[in-house]
Protein backbone atom coordinates (compact mmCIF):
# COMPACT_ATOMS: atom_id res chain seq x y z
CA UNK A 1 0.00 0.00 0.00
CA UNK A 2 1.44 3.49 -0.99
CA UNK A 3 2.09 5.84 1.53
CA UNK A 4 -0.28 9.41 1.12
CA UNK A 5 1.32 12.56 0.10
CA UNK A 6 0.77 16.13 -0.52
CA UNK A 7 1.25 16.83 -4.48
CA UNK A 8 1.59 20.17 -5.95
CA UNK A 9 0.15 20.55 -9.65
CA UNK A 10 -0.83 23.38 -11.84
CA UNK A 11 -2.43 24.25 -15.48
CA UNK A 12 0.40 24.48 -18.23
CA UNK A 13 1.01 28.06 -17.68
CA UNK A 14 0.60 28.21 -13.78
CA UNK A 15 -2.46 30.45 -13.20
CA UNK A 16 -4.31 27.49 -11.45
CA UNK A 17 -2.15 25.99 -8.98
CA UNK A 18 -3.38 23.27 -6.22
CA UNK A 19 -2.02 20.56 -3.95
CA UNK A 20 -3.85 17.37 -3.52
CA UNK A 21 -3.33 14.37 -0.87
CA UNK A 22 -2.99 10.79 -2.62
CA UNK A 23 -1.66 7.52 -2.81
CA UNK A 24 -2.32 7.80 -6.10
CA UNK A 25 -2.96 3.71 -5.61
CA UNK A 26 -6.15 4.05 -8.17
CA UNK A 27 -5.51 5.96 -11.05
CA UNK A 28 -8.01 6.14 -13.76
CA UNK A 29 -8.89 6.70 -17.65
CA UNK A 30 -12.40 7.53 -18.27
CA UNK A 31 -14.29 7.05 -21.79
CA UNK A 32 -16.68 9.71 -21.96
CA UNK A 33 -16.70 12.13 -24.91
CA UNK A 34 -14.84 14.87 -22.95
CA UNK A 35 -12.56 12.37 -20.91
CA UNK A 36 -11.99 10.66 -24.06
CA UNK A 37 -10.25 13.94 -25.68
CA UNK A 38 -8.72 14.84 -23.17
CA UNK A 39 -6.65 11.18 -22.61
CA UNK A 40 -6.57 12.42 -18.95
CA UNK A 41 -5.15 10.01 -15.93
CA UNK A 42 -7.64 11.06 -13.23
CA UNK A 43 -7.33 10.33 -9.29
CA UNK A 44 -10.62 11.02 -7.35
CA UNK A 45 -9.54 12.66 -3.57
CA UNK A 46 -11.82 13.88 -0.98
CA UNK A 47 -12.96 18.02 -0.65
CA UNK A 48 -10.62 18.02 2.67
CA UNK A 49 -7.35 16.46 0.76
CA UNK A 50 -7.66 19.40 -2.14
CA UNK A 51 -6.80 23.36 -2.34
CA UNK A 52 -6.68 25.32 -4.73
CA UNK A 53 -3.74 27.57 -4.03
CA UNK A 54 -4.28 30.40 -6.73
CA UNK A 55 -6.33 30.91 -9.72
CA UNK A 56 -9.87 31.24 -8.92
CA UNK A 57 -10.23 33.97 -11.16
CA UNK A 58 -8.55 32.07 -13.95
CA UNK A 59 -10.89 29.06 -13.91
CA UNK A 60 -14.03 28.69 -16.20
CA UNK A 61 -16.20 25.48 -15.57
CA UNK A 62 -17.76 23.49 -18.03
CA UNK A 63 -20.75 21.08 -17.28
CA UNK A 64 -22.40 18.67 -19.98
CA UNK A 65 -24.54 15.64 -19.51
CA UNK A 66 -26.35 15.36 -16.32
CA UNK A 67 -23.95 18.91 -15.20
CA UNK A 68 -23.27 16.86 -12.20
CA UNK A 69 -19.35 17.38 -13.12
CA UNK A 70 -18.08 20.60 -12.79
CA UNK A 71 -14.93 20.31 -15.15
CA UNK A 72 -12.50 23.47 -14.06
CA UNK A 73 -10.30 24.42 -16.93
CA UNK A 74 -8.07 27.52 -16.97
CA UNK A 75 -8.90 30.44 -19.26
CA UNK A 76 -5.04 31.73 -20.39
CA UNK A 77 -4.06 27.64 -21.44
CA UNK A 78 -7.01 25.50 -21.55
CA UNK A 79 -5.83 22.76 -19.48
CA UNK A 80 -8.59 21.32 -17.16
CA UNK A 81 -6.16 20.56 -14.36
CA UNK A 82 -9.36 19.09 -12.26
CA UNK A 83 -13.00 18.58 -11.60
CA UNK A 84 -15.39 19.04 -8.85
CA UNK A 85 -18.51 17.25 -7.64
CA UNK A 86 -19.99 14.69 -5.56
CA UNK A 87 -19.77 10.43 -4.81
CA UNK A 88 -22.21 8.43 -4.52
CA UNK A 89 -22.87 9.42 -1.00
CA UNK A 90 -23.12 13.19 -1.87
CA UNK A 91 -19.56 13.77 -0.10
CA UNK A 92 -17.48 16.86 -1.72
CA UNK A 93 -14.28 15.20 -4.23
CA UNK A 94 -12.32 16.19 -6.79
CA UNK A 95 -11.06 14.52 -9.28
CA UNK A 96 -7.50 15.81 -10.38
CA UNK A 97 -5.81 15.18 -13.37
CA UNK A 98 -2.63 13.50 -12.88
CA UNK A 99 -0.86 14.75 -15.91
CA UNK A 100 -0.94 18.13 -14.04
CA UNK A 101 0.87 17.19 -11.43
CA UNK A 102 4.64 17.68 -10.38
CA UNK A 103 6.86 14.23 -10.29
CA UNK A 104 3.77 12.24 -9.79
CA UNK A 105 4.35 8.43 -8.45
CA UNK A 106 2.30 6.08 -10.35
CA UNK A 107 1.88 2.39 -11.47
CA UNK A 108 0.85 3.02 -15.33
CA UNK A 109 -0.03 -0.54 -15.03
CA UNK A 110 -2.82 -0.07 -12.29
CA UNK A 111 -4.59 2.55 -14.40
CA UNK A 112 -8.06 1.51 -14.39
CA UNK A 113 -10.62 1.99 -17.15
CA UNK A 114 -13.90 4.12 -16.10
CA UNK A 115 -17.29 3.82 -18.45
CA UNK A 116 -18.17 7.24 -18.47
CA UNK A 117 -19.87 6.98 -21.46
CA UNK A 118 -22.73 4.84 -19.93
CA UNK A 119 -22.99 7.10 -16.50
């Protein structure tokens, strides 16, 4: 079991910057139209193990679907460096997009597969 630790990550021109807290034990590849563009490897973390450092005013969400999602992407690049929204439980999570992240530790090998396109 991987050990839990505080990564920082950003959008490709650092106007949205964030830490997270994970493991990063389950990353993720989702196949729904947007997911599927953007070939992102997503980690889900809880509300409390997120903060977004700076860039509020640089973020624009997007919602499609059942607008459940809110995908954050940064106005100046484009990258969408994380989303926001709910479990199944209703409990606060975001789901952060590994690419954006600084050195992150992973196991390309335990990337799961998400069907996002049937959700």
């Amino acid at each position: 079991m991987a050990q839990a630790r505080t990564y920082a990550g950003s959008c490709q021109c650092g106007a949205v910057r964030f830490t997270a807290r994970t493991a990063l034990e389950a990353p993720f590849m989702c196949n729904c139209s947007r997911c599927r563009r953007l070939n992102a490897v997503m980690a889900s973390v809880p509300d409390a193990d997120f903060t977004l450092e700076s860039g509020a005013e640089a973020l624009a969400t997007y919602r499609f679907n059942s607008h459940r999602i809110a995908h954050q992407f940064c106005t100046t690049c484009g990258i969408q460096p994380f989303a926001s929204g709910t479990d199944a439980k209703g409990n606060g999570l975001h789901v952060i997009n590994v690419n954006c992240l600084e050195d992150p530790h992973y196991d390309a090998d335990a990337i799961t597969r998400f069907n996002g396109a049937d959700f």
